[in-house]
N, C-alpha and C. Protein backbone atom coordinates (compact mmCIF):
# COMPACT_ATOMS: atom_id res chain seq x y z
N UNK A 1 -16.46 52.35 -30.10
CA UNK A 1 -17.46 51.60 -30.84
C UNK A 1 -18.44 51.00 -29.85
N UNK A 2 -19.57 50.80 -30.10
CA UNK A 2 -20.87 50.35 -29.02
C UNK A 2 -20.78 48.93 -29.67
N UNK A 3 -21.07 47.93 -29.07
CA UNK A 3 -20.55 46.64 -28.94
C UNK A 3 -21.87 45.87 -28.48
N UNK A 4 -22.23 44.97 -28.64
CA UNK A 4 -23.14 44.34 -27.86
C UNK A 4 -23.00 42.95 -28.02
N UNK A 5 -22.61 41.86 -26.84
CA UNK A 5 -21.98 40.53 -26.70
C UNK A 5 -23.54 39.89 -26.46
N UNK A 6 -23.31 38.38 -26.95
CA UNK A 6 -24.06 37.85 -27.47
C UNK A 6 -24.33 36.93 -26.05
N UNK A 7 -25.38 35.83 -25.81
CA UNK A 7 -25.05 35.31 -24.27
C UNK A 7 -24.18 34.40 -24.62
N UNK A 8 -24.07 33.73 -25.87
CA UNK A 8 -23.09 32.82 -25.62
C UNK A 8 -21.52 33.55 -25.55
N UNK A 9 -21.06 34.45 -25.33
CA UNK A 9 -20.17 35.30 -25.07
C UNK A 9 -19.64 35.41 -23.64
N UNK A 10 -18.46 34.74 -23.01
CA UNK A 10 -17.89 35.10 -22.09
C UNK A 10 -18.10 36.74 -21.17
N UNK A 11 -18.73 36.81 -20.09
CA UNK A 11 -18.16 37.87 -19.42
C UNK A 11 -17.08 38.27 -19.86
N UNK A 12 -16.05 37.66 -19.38
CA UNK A 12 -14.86 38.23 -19.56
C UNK A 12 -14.63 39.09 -20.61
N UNK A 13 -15.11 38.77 -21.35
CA UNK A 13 -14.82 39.15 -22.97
C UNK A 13 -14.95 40.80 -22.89
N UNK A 14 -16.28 41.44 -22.36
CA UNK A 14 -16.34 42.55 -21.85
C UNK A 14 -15.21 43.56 -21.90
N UNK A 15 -14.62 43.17 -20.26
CA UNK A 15 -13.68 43.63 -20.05
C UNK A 15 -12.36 43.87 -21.11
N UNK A 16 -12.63 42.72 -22.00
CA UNK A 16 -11.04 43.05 -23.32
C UNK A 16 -11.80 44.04 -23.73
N UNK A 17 -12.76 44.30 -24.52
CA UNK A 17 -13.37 45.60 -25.08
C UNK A 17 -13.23 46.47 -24.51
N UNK A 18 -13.84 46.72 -23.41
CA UNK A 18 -13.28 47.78 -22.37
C UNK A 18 -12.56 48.35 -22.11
N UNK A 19 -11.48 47.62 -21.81
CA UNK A 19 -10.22 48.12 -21.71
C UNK A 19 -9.61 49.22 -23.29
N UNK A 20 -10.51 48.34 -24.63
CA UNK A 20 -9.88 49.17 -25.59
C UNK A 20 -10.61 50.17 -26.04
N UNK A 21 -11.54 50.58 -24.94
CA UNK A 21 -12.11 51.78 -25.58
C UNK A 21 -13.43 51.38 -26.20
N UNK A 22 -13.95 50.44 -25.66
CA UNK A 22 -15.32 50.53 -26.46
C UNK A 22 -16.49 50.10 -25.77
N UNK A 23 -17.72 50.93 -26.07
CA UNK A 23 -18.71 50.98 -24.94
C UNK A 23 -19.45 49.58 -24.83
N UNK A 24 -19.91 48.58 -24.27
CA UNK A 24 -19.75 47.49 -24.37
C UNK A 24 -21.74 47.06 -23.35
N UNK A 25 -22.41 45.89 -24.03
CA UNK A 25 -23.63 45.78 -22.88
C UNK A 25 -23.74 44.14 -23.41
N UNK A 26 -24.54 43.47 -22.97
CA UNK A 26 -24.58 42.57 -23.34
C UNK A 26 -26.70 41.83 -23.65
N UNK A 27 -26.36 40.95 -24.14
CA UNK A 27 -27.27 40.68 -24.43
C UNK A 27 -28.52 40.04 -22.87
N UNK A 28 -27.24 39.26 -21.77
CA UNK A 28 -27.73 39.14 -20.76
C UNK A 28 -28.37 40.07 -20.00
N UNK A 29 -27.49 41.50 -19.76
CA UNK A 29 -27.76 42.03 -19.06
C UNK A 29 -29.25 43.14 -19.51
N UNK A 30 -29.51 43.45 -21.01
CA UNK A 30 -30.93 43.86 -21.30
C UNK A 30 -31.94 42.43 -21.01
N UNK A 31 -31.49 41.63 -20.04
CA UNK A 31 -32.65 40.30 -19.91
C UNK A 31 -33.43 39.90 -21.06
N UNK A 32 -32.26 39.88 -22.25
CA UNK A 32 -32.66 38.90 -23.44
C UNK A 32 -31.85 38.14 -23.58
N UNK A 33 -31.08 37.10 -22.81
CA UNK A 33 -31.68 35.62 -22.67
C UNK A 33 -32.52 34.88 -23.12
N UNK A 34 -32.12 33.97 -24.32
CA UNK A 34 -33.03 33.20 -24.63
C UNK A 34 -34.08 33.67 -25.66
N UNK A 35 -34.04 34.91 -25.66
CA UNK A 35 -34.08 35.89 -27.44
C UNK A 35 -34.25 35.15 -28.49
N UNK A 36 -34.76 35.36 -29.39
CA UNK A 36 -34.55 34.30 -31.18
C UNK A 36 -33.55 35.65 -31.29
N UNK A 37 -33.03 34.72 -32.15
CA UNK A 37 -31.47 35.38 -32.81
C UNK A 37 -31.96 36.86 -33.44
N UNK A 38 -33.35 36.79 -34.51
CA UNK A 38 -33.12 37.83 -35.15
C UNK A 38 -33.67 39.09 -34.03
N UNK A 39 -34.51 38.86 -32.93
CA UNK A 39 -34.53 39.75 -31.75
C UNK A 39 -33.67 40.73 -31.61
N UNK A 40 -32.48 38.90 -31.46
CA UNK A 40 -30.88 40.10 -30.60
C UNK A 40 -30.58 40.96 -31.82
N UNK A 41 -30.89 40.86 -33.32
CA UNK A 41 -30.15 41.40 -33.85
C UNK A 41 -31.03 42.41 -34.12
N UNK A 42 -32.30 42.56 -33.83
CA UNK A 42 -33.11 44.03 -34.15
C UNK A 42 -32.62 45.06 -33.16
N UNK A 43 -32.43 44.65 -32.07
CA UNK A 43 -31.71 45.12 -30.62
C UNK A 43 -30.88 46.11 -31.02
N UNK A 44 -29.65 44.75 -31.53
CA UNK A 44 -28.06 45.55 -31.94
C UNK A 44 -28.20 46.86 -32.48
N UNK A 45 -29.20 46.45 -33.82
CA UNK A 45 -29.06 47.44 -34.85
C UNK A 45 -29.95 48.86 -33.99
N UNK A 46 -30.64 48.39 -33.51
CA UNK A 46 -31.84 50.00 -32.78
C UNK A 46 -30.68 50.69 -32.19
N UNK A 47 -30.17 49.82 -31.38
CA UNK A 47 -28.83 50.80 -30.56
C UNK A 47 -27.81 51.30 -31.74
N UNK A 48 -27.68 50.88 -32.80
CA UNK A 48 -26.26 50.69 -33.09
C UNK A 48 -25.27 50.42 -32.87
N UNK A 49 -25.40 49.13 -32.45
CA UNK A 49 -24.48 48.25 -31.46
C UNK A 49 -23.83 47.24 -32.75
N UNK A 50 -22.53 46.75 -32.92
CA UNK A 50 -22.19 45.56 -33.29
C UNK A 50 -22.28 44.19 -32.45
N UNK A 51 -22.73 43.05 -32.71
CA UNK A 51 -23.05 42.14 -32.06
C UNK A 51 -22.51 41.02 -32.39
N UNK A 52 -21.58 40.67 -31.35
CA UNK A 52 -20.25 40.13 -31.09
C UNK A 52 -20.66 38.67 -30.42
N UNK A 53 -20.67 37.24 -31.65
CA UNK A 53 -21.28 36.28 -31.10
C UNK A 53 -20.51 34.90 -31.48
N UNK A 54 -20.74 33.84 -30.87
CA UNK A 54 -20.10 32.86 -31.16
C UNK A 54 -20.96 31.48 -32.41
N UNK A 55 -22.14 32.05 -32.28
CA UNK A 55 -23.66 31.46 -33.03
C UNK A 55 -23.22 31.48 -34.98
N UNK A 56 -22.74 30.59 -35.48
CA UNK A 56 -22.79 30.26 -36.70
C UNK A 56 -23.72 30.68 -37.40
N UNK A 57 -24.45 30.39 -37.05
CA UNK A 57 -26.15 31.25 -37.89
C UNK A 57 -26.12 32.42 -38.08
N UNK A 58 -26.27 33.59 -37.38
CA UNK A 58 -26.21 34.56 -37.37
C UNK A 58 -24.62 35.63 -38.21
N UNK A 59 -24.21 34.43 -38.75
CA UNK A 59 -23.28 34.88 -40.40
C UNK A 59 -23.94 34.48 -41.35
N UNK A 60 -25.31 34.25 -41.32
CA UNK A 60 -25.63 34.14 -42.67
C UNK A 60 -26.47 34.94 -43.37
N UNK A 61 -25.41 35.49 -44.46
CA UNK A 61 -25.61 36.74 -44.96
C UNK A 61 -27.37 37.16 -45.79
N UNK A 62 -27.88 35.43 -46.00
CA UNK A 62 -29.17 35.70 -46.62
C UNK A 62 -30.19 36.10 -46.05
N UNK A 63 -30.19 35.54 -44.12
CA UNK A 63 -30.68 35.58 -43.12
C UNK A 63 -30.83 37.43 -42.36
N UNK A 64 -29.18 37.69 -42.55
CA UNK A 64 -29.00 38.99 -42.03
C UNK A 64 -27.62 39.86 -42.85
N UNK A 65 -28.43 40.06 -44.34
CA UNK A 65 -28.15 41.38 -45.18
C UNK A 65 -27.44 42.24 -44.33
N UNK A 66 -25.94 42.12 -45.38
CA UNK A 66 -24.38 43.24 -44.61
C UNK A 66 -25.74 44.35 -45.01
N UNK A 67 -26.05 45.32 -44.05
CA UNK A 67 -25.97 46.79 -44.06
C UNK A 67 -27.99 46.59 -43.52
N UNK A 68 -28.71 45.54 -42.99
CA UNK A 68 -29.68 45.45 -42.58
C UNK A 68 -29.82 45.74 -41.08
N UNK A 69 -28.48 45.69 -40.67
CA UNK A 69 -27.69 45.59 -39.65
C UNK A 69 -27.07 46.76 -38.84
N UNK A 70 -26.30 47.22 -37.42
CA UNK A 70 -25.01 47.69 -37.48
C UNK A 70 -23.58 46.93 -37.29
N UNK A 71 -23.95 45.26 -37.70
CA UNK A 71 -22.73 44.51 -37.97
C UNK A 71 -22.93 43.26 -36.84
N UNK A 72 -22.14 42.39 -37.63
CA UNK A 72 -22.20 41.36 -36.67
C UNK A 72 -20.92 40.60 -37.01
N UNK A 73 -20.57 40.31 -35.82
CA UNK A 73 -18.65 39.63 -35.90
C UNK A 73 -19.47 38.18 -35.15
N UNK A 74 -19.25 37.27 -35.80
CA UNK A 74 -19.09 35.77 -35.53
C UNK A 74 -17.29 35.51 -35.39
N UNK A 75 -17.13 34.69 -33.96
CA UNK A 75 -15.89 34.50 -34.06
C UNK A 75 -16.06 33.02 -33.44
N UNK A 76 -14.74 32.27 -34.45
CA UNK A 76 -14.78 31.30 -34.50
C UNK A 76 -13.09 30.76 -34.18
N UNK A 77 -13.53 30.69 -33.01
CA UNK A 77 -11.98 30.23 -31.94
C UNK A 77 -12.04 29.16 -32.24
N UNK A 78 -10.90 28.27 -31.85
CA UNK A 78 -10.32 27.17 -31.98
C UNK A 78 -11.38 25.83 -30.91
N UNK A 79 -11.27 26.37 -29.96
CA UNK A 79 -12.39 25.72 -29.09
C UNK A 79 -13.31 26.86 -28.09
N UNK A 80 -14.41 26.24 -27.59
CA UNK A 80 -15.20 27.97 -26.74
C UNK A 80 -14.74 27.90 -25.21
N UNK A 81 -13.97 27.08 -24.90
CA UNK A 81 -13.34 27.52 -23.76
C UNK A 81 -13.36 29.18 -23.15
N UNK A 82 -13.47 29.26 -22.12
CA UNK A 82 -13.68 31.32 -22.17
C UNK A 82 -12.05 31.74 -22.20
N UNK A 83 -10.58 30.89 -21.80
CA UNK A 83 -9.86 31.61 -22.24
C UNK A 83 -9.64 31.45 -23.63
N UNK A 84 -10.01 30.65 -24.39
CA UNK A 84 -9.50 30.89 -25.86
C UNK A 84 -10.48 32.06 -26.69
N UNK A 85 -11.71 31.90 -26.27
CA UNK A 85 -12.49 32.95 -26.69
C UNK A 85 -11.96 34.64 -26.33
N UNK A 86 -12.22 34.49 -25.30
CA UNK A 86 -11.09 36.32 -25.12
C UNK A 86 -9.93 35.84 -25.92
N UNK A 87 -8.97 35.10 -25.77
CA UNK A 87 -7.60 35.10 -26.28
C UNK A 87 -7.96 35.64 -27.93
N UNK A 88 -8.53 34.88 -27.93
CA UNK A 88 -9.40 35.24 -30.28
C UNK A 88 -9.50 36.78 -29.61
N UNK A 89 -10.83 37.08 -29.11
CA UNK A 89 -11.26 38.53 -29.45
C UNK A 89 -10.33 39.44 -29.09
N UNK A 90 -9.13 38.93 -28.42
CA UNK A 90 -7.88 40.06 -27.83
C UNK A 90 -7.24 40.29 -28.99
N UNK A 91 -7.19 39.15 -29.88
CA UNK A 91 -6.33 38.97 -30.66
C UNK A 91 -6.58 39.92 -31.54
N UNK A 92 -8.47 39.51 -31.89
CA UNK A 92 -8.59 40.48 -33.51
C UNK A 92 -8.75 41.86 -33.03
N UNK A 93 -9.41 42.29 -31.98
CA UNK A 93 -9.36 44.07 -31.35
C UNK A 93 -7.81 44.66 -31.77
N UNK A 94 -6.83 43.81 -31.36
CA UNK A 94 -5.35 44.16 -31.56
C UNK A 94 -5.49 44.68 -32.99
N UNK A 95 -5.42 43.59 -33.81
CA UNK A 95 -5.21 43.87 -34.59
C UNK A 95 -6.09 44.54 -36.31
N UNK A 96 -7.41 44.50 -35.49
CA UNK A 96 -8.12 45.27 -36.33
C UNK A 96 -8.98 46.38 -36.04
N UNK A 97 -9.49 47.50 -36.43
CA UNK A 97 -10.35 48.57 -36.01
C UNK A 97 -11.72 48.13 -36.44
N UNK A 98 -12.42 48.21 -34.88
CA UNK A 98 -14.00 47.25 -35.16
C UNK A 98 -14.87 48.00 -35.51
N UNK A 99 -14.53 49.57 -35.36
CA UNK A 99 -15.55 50.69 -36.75
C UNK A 99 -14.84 50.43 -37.79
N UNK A 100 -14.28 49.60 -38.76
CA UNK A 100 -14.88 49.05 -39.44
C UNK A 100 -15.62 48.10 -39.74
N UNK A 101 -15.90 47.88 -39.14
CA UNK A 101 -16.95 46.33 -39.12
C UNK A 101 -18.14 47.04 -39.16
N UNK A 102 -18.83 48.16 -39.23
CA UNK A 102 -19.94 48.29 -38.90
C UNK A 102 -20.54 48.18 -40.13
N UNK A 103 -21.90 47.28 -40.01
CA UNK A 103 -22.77 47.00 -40.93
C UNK A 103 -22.66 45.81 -42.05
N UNK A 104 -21.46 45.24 -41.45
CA UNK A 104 -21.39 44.16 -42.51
C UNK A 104 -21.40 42.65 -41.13
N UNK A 105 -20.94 41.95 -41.87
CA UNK A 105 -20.91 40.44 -41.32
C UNK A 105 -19.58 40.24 -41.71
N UNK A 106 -18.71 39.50 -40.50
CA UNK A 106 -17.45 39.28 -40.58
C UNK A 106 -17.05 37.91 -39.66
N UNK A 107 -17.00 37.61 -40.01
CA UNK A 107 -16.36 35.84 -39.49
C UNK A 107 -14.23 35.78 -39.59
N UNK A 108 -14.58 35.70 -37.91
CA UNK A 108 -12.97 35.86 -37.43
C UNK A 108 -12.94 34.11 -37.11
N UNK A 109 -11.83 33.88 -37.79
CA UNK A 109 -10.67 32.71 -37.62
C UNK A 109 -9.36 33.07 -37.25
N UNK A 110 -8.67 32.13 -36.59
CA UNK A 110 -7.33 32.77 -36.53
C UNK A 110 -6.84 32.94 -37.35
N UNK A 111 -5.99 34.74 -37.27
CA UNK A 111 -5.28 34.55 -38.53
C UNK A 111 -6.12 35.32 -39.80
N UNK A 112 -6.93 35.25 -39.80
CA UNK A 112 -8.03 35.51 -40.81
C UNK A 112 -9.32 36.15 -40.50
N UNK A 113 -9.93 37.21 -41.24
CA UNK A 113 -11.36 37.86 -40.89
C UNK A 113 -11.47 38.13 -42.08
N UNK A 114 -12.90 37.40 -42.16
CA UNK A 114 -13.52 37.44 -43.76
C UNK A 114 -14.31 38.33 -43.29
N UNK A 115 -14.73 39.35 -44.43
CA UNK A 115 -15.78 40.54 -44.20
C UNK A 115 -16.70 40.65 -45.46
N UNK A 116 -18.11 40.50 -45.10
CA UNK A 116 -18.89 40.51 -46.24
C UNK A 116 -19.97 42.06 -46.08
N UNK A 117 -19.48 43.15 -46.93
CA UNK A 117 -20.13 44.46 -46.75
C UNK A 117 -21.31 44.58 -47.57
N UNK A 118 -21.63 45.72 -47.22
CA UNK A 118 -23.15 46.19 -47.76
C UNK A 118 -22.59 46.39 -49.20
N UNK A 119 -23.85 45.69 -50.04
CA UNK A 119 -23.72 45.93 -51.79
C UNK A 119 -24.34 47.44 -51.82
């Protein structure tokens, strides 16, 4: 799956993707930094990238229509510490397949991933 991490997104975080097989860039490294949100998300979608962020806003589905998109995972760890943040995204990669996520909006809690798809 092509992936694209958000800046507020740990480096590290990368590397967990990586490791599971999925092609991974970030929002830093195309030197968009500091981007308006819907930028990063015209970005995502040109590539067909899912865009993997910690930004509350950018789940809102009125803002950014499941299927306007190629998806966006808001994850919402316990605190943004960078090990609890990988620890979350280790967690949900484990245990969920992130082609499916494509094109909708999905908000990970522990424990829980709400998914709101294209009507």
């Amino acid at each position: 799956m092509k992936v694209k991490l958000d800046e507020n997104m740990p480096r590290s975080a990368s590397q967990v993707l990586i490791a599971a097989g999925h092609d991974v860039d970030t929002v830093v490294d195309e030197s968009l930094a500091g981007a308006t949100d819907p930028q990063v998300v015209a970005v995502a979608a040109a590539t067909g990238r899912l865009l993997i962020t910690l930004d509350r806003g950018l789940g809102d589905i009125r803002a950014y229509p499941p299927g306007s998109h190629a998806g966006i995972l808001v994850l919402r760890p316990a605190d943004q510490s960078v090990p609890t943040v990988v620890a979350a995204l280790a967690e949900l990669i484990a245990g969920h397949d992130l082609t499916t996520l494509t094109g909708t909006i999905a908000i990970a809690q522990r424990g829980l991933l709400r998914i709101r798809r294209p009507q």
